[in-house]
C-alpha atoms as a PDB file:
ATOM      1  CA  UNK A   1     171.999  75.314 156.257  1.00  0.00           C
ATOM      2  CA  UNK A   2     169.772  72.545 156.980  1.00  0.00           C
ATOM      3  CA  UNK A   3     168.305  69.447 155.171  1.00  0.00           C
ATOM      4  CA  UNK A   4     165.470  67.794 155.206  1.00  0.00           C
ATOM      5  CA  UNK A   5     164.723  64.066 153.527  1.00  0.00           C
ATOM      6  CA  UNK A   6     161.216  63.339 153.638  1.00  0.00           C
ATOM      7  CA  UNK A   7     159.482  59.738 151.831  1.00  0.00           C
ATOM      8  CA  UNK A   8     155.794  59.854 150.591  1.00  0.00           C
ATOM      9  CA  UNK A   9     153.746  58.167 148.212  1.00  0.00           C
ATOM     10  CA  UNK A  10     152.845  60.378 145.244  1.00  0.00           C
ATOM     11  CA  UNK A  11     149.792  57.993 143.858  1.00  0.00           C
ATOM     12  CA  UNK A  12     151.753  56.257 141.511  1.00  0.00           C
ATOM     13  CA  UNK A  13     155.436  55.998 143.357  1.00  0.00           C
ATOM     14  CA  UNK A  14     157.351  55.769 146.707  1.00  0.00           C
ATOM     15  CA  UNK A  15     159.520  59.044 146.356  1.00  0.00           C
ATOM     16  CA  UNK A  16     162.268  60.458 148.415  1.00  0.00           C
ATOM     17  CA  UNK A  17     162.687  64.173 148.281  1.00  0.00           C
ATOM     18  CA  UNK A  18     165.843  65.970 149.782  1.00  0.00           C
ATOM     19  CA  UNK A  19     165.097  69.775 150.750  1.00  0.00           C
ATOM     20  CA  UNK A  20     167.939  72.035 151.470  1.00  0.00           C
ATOM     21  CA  UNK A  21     167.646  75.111 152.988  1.00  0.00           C
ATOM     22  CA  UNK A  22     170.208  77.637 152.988  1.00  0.00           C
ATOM     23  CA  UNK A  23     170.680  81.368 153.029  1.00  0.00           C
ATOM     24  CA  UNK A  24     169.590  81.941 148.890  1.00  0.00           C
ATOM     25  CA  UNK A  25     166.247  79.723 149.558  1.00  0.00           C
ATOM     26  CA  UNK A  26     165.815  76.308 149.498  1.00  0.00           C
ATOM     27  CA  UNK A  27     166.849  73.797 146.663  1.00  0.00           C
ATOM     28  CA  UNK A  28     165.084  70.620 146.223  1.00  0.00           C
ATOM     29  CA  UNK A  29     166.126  66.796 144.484  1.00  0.00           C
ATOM     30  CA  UNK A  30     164.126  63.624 144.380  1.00  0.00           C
ATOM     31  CA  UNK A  31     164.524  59.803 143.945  1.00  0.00           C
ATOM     32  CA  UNK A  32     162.068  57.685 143.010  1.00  0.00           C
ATOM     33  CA  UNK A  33     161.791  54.250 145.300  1.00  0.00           C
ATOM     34  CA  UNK A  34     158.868  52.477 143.121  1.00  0.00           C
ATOM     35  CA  UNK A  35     157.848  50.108 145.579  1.00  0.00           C
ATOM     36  CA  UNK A  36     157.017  51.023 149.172  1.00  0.00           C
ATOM     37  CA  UNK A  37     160.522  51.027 150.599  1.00  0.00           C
ATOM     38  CA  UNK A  38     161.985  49.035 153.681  1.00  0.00           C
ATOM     39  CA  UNK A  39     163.814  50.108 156.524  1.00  0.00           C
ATOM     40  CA  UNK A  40     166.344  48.415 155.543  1.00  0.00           C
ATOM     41  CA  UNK A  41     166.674  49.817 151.831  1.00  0.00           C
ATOM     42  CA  UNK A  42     166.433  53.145 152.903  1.00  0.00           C
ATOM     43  CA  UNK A  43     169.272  52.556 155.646  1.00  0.00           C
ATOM     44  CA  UNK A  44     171.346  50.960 152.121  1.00  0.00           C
ATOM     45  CA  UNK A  45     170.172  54.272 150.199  1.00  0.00           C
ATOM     46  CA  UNK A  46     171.302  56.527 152.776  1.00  0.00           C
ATOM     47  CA  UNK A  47     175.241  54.213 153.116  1.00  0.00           C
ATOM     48  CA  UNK A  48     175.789  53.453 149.497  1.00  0.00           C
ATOM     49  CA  UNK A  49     176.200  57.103 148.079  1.00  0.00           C
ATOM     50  CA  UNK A  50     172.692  57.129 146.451  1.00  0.00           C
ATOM     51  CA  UNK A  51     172.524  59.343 149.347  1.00  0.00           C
ATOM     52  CA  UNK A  52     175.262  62.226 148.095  1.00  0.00           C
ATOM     53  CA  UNK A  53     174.450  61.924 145.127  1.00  0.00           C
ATOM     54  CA  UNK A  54     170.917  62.865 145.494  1.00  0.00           C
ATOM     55  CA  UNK A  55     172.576  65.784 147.911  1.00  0.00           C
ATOM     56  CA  UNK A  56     174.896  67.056 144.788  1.00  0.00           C
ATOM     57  CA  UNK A  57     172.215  67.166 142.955  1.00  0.00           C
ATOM     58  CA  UNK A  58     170.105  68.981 145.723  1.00  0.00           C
ATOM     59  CA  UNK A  59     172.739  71.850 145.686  1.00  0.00           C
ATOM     60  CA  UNK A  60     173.712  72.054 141.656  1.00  0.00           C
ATOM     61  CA  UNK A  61     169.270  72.968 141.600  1.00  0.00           C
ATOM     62  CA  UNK A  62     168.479  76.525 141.231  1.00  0.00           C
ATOM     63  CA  UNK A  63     167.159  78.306 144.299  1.00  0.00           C
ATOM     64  CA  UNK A  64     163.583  79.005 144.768  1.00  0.00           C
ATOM     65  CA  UNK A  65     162.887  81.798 147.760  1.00  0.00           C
ATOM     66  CA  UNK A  66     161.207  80.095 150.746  1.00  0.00           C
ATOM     67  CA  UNK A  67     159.240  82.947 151.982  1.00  0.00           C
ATOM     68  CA  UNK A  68     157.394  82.675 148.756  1.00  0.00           C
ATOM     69  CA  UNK A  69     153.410  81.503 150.074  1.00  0.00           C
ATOM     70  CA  UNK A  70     151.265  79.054 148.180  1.00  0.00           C
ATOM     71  CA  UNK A  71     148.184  81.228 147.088  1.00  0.00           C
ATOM     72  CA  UNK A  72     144.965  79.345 147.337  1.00  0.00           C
ATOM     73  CA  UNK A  73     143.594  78.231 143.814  1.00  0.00           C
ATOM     74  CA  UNK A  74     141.029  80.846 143.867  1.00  0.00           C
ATOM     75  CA  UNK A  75     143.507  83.972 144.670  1.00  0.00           C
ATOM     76  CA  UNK A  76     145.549  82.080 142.008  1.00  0.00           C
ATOM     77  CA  UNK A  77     143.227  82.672 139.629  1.00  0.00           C
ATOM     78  CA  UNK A  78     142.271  86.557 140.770  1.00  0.00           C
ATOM     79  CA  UNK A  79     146.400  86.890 140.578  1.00  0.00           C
ATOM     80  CA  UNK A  80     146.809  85.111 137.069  1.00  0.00           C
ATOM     81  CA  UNK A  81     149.982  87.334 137.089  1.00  0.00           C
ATOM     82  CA  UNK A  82     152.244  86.135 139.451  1.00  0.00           C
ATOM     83  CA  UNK A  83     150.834  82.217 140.287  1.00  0.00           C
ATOM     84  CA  UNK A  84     152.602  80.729 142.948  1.00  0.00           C
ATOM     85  CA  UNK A  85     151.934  77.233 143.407  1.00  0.00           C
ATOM     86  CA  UNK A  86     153.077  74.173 145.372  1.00  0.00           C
ATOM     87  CA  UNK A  87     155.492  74.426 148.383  1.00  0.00           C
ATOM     88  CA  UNK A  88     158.889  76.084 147.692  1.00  0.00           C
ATOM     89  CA  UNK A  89     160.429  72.262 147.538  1.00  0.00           C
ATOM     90  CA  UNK A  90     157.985  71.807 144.604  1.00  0.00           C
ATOM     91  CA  UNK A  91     159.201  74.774 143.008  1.00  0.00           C
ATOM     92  CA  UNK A  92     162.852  74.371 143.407  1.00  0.00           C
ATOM     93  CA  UNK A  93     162.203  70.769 141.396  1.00  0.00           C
ATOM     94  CA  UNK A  94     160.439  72.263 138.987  1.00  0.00           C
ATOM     95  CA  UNK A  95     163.243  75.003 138.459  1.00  0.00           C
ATOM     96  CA  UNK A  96     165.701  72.157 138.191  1.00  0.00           C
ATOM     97  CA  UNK A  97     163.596  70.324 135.586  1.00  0.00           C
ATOM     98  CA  UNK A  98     163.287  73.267 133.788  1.00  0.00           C
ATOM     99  CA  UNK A  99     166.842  74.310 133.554  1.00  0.00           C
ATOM    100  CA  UNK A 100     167.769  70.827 132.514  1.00  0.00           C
ATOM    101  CA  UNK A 101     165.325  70.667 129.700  1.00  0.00           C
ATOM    102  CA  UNK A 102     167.055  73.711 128.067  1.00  0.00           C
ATOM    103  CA  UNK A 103     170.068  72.518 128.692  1.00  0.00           C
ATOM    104  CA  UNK A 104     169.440  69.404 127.121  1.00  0.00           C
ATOM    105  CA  UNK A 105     167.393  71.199 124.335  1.00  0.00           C
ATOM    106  CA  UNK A 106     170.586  72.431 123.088  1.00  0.00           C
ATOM    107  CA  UNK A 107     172.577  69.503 123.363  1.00  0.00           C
ATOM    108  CA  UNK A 108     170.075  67.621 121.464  1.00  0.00           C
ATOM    109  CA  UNK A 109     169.884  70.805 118.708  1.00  0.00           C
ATOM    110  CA  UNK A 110     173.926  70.295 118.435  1.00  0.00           C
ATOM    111  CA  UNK A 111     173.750  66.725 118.223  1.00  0.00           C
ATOM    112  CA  UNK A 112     171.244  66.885 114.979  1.00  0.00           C
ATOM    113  CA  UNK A 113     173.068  69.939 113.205  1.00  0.00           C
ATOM    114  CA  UNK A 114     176.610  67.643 113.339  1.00  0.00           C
ATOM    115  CA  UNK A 115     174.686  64.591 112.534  1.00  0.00           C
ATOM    116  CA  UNK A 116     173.123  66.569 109.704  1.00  0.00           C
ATOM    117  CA  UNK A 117     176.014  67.519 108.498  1.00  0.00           C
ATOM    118  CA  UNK A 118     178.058  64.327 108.458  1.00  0.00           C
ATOM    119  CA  UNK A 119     175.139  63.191 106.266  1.00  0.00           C
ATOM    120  CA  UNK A 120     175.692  65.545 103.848  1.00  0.00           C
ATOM    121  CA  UNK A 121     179.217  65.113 103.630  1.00  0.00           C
ATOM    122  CA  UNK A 122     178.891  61.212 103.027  1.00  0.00           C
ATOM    123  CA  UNK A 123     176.085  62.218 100.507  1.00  0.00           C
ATOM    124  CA  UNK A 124     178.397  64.971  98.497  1.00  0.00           C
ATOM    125  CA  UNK A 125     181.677  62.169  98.844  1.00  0.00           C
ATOM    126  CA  UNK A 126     179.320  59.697  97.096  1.00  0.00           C
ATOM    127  CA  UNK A 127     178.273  62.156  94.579  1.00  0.00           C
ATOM    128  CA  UNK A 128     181.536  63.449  93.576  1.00  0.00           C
ATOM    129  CA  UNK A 129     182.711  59.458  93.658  1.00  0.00           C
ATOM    130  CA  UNK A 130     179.835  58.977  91.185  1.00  0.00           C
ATOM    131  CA  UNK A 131     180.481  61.612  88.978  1.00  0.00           C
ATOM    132  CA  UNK A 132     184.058  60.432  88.455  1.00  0.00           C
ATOM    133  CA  UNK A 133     182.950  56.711  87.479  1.00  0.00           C
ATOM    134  CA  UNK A 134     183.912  54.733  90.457  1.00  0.00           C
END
């Protein structure tokens, strides 16, 4: 197993992107810097635990096969079927994003069917409270 931190600028943002590469494939995490970062900050990223934590995360990500080839654009679009895009770092991020948007799709669904429902039982307590005349 092997890892791989690398910093570039993305157009917008400094960005730090840990690649790990194991025997499933290689699983991806990012941090996001802002400003163009020193020597020194990234020495206090890598001692503070910024570090390990971006390397949990890294491992929790879903695994995205590394002998999986970026396809040009235009075979991409001859092969609308099976598009393959980005490097497999880029696709293990976007795996993670993905899983964590349904995960937090139904944590957000639960959320609004309890709130919903503590609604109505204030509403029906202050109906029944009405009825009776206090």
């Amino acid at each position: 197993m092997s890892e791989m931190f690398t910093v570039y600028f993305d157009g917008q943002f400094w960005v730090g992107v840990l690649e790990v590469h194991d025997e499933d494939g290689v699983r991806a995490a990012r941090h996001v810097f802002g400003p163009e970062p020193t020597n020194a900050e990234l020495l206090q990223f890598a001692c503070r635990g910024e570090f390990d934590r971006l390397s949990r995360l890294a491992h929790r990500s879903p695994a995205v096969s590394s002998e999986q080839r970026a396809l040009s654009w235009k075979r991409e679009l001859r092969n609308v079927d099976t598009p393959m895009v980005g490097t497999a770092a880029q696709r293990a991020m976007k795996a993670a994003v993905a899983a964590r948007s349904v995960e937090s799709k139904a944590a957000r669904k639960d959320r609004e069917a309890a709130e919903k429902d503590r609604r109505r039982t204030i509403a029906r307590a202050k109906a029944k409270a009405k009825h009776r005349g206090r």
